[in-house]
Protein backbone atom coordinates (compact mmCIF):
# COMPACT_ATOMS: atom_id res chain seq x y z
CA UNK A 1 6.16 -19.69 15.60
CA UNK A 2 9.83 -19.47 16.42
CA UNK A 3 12.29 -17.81 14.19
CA UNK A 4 14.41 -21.22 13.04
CA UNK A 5 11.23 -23.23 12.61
CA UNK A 6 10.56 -24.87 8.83
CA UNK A 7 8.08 -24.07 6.69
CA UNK A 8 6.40 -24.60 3.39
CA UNK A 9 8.54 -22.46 1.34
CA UNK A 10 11.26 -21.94 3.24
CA UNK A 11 15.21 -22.77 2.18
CA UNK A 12 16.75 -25.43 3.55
CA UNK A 13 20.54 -27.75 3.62
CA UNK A 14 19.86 -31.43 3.95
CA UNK A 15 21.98 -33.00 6.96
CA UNK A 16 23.44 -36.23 4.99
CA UNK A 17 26.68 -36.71 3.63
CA UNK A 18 26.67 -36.79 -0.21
CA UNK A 19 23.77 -34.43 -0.25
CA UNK A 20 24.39 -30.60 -1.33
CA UNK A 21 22.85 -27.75 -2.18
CA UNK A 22 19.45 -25.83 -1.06
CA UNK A 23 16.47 -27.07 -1.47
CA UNK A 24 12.70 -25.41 -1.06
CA UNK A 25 9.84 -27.35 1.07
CA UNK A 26 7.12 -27.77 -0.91
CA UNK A 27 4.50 -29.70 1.49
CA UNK A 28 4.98 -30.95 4.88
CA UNK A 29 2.58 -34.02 5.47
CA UNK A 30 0.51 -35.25 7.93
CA UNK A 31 3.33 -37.83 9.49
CA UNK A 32 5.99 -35.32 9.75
CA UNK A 33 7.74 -35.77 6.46
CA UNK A 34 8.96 -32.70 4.78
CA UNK A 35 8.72 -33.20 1.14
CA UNK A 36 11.75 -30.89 -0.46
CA UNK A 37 12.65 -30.18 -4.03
CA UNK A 38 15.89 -29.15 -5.82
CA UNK A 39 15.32 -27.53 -9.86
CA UNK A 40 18.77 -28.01 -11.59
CA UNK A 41 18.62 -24.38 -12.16
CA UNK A 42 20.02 -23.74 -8.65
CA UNK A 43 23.36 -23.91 -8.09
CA UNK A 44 24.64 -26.81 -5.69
CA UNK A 45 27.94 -26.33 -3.36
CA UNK A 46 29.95 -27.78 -5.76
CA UNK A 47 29.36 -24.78 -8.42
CA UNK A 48 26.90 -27.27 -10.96
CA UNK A 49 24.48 -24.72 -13.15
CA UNK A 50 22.71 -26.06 -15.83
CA UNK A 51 19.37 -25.42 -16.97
CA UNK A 52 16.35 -28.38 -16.87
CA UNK A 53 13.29 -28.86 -15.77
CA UNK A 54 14.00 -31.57 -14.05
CA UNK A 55 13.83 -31.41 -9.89
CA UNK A 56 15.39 -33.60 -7.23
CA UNK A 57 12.94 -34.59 -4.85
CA UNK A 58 13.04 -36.13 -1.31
CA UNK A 59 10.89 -36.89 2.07
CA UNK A 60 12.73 -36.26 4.97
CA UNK A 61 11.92 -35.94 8.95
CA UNK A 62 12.59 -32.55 10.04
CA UNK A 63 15.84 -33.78 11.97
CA UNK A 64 17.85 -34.06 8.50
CA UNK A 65 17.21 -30.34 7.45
CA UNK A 66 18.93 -27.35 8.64
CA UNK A 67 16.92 -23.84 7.66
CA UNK A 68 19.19 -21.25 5.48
């Protein structure tokens, strides 16, 4: 396993303009998708903190993340 390769667990920075923040893999499927997930008890880029239980979630192909 190479040193920058993504894992289940692992932090990541989505690639896409308008997207910010790091989000956690959480499952990466059979197809390729890596399904991510941002809590809004992280703290985003742009300095946001709140607490919720609610999490951002997305499936993206491994060329729009970039490990921490």
């Amino acid at each position: 396993m190479k040193d920058n390769e993504i894992k289940v667990g692992d932090s990541v920075f989505v690639k896409q303009v308008g997207i910010d923040g790091i989000y956690t893999v959480d499952l990466i499927d059979s197809s390729g998708l890596h399904h991510i997930s941002q809590g809004y008890s992280d703290v985003s880029s742009r300095g946001h903190k709140t607490k919720s239980s609610y999490k951002h979630t997305m499936k993206l192909p491994l060329d729009k993340l970039r490990k921490v």
